[in-house]
N, C-alpha and C. Protein backbone atom coordinates (compact mmCIF):
# COMPACT_ATOMS: atom_id res chain seq x y z
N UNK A 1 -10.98 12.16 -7.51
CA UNK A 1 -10.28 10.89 -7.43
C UNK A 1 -8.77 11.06 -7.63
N UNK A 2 -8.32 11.90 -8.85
CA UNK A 2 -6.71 12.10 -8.70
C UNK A 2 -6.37 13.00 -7.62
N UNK A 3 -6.92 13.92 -7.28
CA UNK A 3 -6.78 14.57 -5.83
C UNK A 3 -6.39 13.63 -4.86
N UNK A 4 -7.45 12.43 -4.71
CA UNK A 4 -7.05 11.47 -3.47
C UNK A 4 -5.95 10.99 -3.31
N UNK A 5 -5.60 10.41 -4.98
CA UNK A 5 -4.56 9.91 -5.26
C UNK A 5 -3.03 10.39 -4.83
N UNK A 6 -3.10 11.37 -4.85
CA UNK A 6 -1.92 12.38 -5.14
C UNK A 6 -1.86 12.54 -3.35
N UNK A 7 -2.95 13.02 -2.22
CA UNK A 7 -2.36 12.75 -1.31
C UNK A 7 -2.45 11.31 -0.70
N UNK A 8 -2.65 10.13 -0.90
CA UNK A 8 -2.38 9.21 -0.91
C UNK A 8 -0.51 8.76 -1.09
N UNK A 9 -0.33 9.24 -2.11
CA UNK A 9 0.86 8.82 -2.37
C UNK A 9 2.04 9.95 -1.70
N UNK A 10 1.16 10.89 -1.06
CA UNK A 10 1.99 11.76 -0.34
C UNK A 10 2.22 11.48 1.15
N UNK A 11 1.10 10.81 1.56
CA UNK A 11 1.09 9.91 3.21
C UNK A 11 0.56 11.14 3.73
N UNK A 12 -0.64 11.60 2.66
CA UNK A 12 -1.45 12.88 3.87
C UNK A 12 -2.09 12.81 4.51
N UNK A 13 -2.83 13.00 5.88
CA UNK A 13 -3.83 13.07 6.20
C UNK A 13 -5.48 12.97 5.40
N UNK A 14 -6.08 11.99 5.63
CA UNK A 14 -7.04 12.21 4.79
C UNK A 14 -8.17 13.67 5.30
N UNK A 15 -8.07 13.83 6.43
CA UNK A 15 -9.41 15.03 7.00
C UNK A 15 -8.70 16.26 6.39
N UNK A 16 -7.59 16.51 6.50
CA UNK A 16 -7.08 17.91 6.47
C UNK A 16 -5.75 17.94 5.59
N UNK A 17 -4.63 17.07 5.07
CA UNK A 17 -4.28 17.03 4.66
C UNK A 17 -2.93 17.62 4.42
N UNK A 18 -2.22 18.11 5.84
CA UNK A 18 -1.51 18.80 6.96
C UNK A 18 -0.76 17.41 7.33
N UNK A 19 -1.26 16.91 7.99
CA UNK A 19 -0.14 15.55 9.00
C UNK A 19 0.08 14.46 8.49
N UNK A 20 0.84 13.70 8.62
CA UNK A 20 1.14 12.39 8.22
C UNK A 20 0.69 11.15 8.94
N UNK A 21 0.13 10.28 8.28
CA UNK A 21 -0.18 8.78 8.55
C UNK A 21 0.97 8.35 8.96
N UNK A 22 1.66 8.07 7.97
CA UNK A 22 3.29 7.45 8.65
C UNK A 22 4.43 8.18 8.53
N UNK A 23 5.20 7.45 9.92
CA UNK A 23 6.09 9.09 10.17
C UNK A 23 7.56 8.64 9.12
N UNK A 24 7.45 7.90 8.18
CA UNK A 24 8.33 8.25 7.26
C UNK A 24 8.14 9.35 6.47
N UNK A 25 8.96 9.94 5.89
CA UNK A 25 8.09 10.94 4.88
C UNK A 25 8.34 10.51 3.41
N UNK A 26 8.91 9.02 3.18
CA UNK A 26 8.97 8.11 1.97
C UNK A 26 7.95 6.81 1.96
N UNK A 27 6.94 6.75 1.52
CA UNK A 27 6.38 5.47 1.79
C UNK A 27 6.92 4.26 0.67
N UNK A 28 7.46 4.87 -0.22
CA UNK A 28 8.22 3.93 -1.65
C UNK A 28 9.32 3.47 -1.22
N UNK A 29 10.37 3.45 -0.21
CA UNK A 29 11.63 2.88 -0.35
C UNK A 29 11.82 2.86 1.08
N UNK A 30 11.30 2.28 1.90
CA UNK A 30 11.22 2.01 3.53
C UNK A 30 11.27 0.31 3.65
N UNK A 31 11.97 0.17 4.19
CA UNK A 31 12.63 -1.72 4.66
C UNK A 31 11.79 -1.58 5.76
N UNK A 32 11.20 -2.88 6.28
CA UNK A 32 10.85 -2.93 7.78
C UNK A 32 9.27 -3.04 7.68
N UNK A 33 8.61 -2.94 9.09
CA UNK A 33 6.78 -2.65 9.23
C UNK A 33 6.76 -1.24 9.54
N UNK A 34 5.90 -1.22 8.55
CA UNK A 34 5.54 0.49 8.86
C UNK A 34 5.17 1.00 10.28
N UNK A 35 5.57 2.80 10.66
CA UNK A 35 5.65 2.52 12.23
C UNK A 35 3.92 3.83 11.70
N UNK A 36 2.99 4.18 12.10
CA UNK A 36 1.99 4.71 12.06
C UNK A 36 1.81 5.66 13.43
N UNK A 37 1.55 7.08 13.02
CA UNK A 37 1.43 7.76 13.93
C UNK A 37 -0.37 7.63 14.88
N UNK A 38 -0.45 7.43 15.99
CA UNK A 38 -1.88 7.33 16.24
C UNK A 38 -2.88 8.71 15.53
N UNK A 39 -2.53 9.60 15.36
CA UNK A 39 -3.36 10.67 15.11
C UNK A 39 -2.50 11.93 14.12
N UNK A 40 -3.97 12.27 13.15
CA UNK A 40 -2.63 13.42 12.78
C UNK A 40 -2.50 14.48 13.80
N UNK A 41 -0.97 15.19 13.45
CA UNK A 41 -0.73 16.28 14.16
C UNK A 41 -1.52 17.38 13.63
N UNK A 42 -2.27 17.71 12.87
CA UNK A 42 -2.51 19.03 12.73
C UNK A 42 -4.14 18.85 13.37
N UNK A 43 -4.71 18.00 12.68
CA UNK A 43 -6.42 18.20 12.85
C UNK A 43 -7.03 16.62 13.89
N UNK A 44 -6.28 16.09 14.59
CA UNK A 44 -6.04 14.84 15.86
C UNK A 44 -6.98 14.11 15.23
N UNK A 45 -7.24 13.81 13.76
CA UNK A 45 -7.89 12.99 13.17
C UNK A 45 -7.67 11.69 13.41
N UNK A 46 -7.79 10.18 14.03
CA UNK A 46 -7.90 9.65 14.77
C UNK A 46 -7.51 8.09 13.32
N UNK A 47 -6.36 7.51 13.12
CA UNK A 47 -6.18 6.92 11.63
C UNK A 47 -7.16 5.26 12.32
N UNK A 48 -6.95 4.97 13.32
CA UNK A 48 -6.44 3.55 13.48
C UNK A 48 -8.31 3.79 14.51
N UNK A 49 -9.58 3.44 13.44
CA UNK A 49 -10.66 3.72 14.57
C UNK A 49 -11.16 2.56 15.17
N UNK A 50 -10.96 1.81 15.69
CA UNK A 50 -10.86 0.48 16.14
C UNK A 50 -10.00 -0.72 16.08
N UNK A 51 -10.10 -1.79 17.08
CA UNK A 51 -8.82 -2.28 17.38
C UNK A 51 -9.29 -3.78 16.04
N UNK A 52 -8.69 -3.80 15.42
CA UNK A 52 -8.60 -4.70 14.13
C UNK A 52 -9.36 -3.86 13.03
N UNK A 53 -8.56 -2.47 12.76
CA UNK A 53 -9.82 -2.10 11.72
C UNK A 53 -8.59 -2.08 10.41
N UNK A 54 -7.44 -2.17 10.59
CA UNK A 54 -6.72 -2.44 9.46
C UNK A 54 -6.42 -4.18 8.79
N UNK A 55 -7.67 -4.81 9.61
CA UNK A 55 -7.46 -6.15 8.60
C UNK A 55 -7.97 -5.96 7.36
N UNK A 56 -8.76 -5.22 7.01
CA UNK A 56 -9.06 -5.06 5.71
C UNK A 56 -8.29 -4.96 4.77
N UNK A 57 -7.52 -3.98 5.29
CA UNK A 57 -6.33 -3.46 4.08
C UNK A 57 -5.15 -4.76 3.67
N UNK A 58 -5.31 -5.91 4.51
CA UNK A 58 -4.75 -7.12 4.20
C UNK A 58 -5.32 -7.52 3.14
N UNK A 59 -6.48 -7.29 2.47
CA UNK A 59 -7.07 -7.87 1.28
C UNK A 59 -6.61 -6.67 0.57
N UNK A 60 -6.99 -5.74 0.64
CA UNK A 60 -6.37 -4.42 -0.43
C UNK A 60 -4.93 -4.97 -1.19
N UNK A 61 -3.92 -5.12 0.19
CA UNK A 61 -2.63 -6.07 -0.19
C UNK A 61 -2.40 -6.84 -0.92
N UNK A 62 -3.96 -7.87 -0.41
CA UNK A 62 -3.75 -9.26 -1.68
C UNK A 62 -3.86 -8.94 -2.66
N UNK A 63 -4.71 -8.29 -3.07
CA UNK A 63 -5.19 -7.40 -4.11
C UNK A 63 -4.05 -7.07 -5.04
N UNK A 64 -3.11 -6.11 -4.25
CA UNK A 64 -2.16 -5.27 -5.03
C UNK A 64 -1.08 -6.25 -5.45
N UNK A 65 -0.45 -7.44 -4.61
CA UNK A 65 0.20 -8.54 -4.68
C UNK A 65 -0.01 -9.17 -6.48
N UNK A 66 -1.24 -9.55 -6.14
CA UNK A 66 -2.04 -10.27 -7.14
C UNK A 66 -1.77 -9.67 -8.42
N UNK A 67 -2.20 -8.56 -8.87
CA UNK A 67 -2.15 -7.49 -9.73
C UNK A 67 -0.85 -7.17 -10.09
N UNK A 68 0.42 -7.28 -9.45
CA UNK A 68 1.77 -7.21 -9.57
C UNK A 68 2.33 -8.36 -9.94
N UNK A 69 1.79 -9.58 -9.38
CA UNK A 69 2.30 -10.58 -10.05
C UNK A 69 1.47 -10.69 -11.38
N UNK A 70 0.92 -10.84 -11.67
CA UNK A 70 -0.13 -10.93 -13.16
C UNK A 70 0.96 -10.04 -14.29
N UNK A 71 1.18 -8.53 -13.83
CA UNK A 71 1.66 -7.79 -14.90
C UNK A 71 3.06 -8.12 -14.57
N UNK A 72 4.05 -8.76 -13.93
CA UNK A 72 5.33 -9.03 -13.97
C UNK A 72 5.50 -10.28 -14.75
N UNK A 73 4.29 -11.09 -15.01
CA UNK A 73 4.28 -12.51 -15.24
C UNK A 73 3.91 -12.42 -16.63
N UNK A 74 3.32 -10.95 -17.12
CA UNK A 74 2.71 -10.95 -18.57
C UNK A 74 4.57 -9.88 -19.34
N UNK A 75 4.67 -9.65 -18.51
CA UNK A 75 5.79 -8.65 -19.24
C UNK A 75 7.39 -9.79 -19.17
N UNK A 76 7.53 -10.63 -18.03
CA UNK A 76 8.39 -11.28 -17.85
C UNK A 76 8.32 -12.84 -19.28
N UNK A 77 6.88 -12.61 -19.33
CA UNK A 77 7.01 -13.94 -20.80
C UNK A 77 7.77 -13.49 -22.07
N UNK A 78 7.77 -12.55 -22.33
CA UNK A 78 8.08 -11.97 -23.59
C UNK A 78 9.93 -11.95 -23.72
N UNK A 79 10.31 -12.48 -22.29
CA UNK A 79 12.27 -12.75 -22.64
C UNK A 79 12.28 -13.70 -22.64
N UNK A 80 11.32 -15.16 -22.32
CA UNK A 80 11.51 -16.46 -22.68
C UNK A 80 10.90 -17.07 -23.96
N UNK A 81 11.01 -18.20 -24.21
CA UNK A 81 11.09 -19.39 -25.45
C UNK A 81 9.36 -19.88 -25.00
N UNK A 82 9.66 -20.43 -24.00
CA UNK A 82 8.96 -21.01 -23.93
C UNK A 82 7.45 -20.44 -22.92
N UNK A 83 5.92 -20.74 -23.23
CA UNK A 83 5.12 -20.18 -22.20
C UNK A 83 5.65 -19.42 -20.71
N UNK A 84 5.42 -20.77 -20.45
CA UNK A 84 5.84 -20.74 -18.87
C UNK A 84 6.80 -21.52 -18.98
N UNK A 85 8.46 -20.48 -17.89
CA UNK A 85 10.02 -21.18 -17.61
C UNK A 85 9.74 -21.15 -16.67
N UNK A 86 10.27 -21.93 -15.69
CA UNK A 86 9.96 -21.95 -13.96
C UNK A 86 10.82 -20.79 -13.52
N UNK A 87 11.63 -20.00 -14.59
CA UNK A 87 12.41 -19.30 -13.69
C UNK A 87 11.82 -17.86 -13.45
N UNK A 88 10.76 -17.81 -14.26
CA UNK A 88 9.84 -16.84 -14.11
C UNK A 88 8.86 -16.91 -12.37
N UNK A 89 8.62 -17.72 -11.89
CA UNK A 89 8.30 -17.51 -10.81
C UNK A 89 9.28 -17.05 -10.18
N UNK A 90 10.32 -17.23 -10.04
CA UNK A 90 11.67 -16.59 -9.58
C UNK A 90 11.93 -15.01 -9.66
N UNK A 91 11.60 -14.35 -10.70
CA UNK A 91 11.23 -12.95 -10.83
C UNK A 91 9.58 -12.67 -9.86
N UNK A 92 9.14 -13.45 -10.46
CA UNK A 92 7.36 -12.86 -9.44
C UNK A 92 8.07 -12.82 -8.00
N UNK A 93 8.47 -13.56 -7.82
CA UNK A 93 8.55 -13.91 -6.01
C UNK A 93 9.66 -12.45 -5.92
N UNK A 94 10.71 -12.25 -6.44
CA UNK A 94 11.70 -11.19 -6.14
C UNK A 94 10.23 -10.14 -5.93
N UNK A 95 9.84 -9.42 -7.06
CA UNK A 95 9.02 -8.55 -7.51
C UNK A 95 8.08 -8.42 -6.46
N UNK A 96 7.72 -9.73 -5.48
CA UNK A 96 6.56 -9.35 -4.45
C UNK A 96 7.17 -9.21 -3.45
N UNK A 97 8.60 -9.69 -2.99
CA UNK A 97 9.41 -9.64 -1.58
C UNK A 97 9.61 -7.95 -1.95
N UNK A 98 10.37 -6.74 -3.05
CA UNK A 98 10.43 -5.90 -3.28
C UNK A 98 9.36 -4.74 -3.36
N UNK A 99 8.18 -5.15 -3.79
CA UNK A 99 6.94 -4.24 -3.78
C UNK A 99 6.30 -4.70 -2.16
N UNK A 100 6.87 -5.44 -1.23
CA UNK A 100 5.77 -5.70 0.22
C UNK A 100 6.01 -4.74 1.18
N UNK A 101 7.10 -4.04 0.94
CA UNK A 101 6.81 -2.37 2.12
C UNK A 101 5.97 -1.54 1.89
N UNK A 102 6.28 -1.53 0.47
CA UNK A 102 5.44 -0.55 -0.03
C UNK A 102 3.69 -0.88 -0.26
N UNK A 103 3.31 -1.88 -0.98
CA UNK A 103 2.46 -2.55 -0.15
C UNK A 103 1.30 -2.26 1.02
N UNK A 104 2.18 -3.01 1.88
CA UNK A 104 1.59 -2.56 2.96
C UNK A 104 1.42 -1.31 3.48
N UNK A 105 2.56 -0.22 3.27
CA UNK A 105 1.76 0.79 3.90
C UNK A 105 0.53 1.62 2.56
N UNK A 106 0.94 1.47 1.59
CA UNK A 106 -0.46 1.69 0.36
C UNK A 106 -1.46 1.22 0.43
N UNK A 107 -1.22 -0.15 1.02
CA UNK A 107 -2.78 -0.40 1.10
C UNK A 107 -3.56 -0.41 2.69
N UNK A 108 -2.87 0.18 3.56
CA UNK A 108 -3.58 0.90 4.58
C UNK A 108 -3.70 2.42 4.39
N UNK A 109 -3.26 3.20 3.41
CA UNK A 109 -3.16 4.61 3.38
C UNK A 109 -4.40 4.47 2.50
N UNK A 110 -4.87 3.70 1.31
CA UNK A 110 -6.16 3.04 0.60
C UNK A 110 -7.25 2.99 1.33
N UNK A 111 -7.10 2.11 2.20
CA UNK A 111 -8.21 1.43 3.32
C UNK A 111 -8.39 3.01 4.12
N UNK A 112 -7.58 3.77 4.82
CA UNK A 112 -7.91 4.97 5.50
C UNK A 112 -8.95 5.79 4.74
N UNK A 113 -8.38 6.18 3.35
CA UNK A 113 -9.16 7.32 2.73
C UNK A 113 -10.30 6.58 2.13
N UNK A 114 -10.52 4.80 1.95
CA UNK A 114 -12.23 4.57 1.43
C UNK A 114 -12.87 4.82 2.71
N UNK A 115 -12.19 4.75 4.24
CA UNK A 115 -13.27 4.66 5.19
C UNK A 115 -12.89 5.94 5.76
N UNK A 116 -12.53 6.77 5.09
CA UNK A 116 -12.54 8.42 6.11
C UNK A 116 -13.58 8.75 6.63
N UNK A 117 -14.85 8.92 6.09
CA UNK A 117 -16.30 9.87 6.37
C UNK A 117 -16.56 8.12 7.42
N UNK A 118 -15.79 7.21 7.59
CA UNK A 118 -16.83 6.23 8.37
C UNK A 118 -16.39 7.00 10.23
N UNK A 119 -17.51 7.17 10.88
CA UNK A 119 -17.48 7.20 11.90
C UNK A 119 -18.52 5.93 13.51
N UNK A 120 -17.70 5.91 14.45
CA UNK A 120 -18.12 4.84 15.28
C UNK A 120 -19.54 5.83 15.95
């Protein structure tokens, strides 16, 4: 599992672990939609295996969204007075416009390596 992890956060290939998913070689600090190579270069492992098979990883997203706002919203109470300041949604919302590149391509590099061994 930390094995996965580690090339996960490296943008490896899940079969072989040689080529890249996305042809940034930063998946943490990239502006924009991620651009995705169709196949890796080393072992033509095939990322994208049907045409809507990365809607999933839109829930992975919500997922990670969700989970980011929760712990920005539990750590962000502790500089105000009061429970809830409205200006604290004001930090969540920064915190999710800032974590959504990254995001998105994590939680399709996620979605790749739970469905690697899936074949059509």
């Amino acid at each position: 599992m930390a094995n996965s992890l580690v090339h996960i956060l490296n943008n490896e290939c899940p079969q072989c672990h040689g080529g890249k998913v996305f042809n940034e070689k930063n998946i943490f600090f990239n502006i924009g939609f991620p651009k995705m190579n169709k196949s890796c270069s080393h072992c033509q492992y095939k990322f994208e295996k049907e045409p809507g098979y990365f809607f999933g990883a839109m829930y992975v997203n919500y997922g990670l969204t969700v989970a980011q706002s929760i712990a920005t919203y539990v750590v962000a109470q502790f500089f105000f007075t009061e429970t809830f300041d409205l200006r604290i949604i004001a930090i969540i919302a920064f915190v999710i416009i800032v974590m959504a590149p990254f995001n998105i391509r994590f939680s399709r590099l996620l979605w790749i390596y739970m469905f690697k061994n899936y074949s059509i």
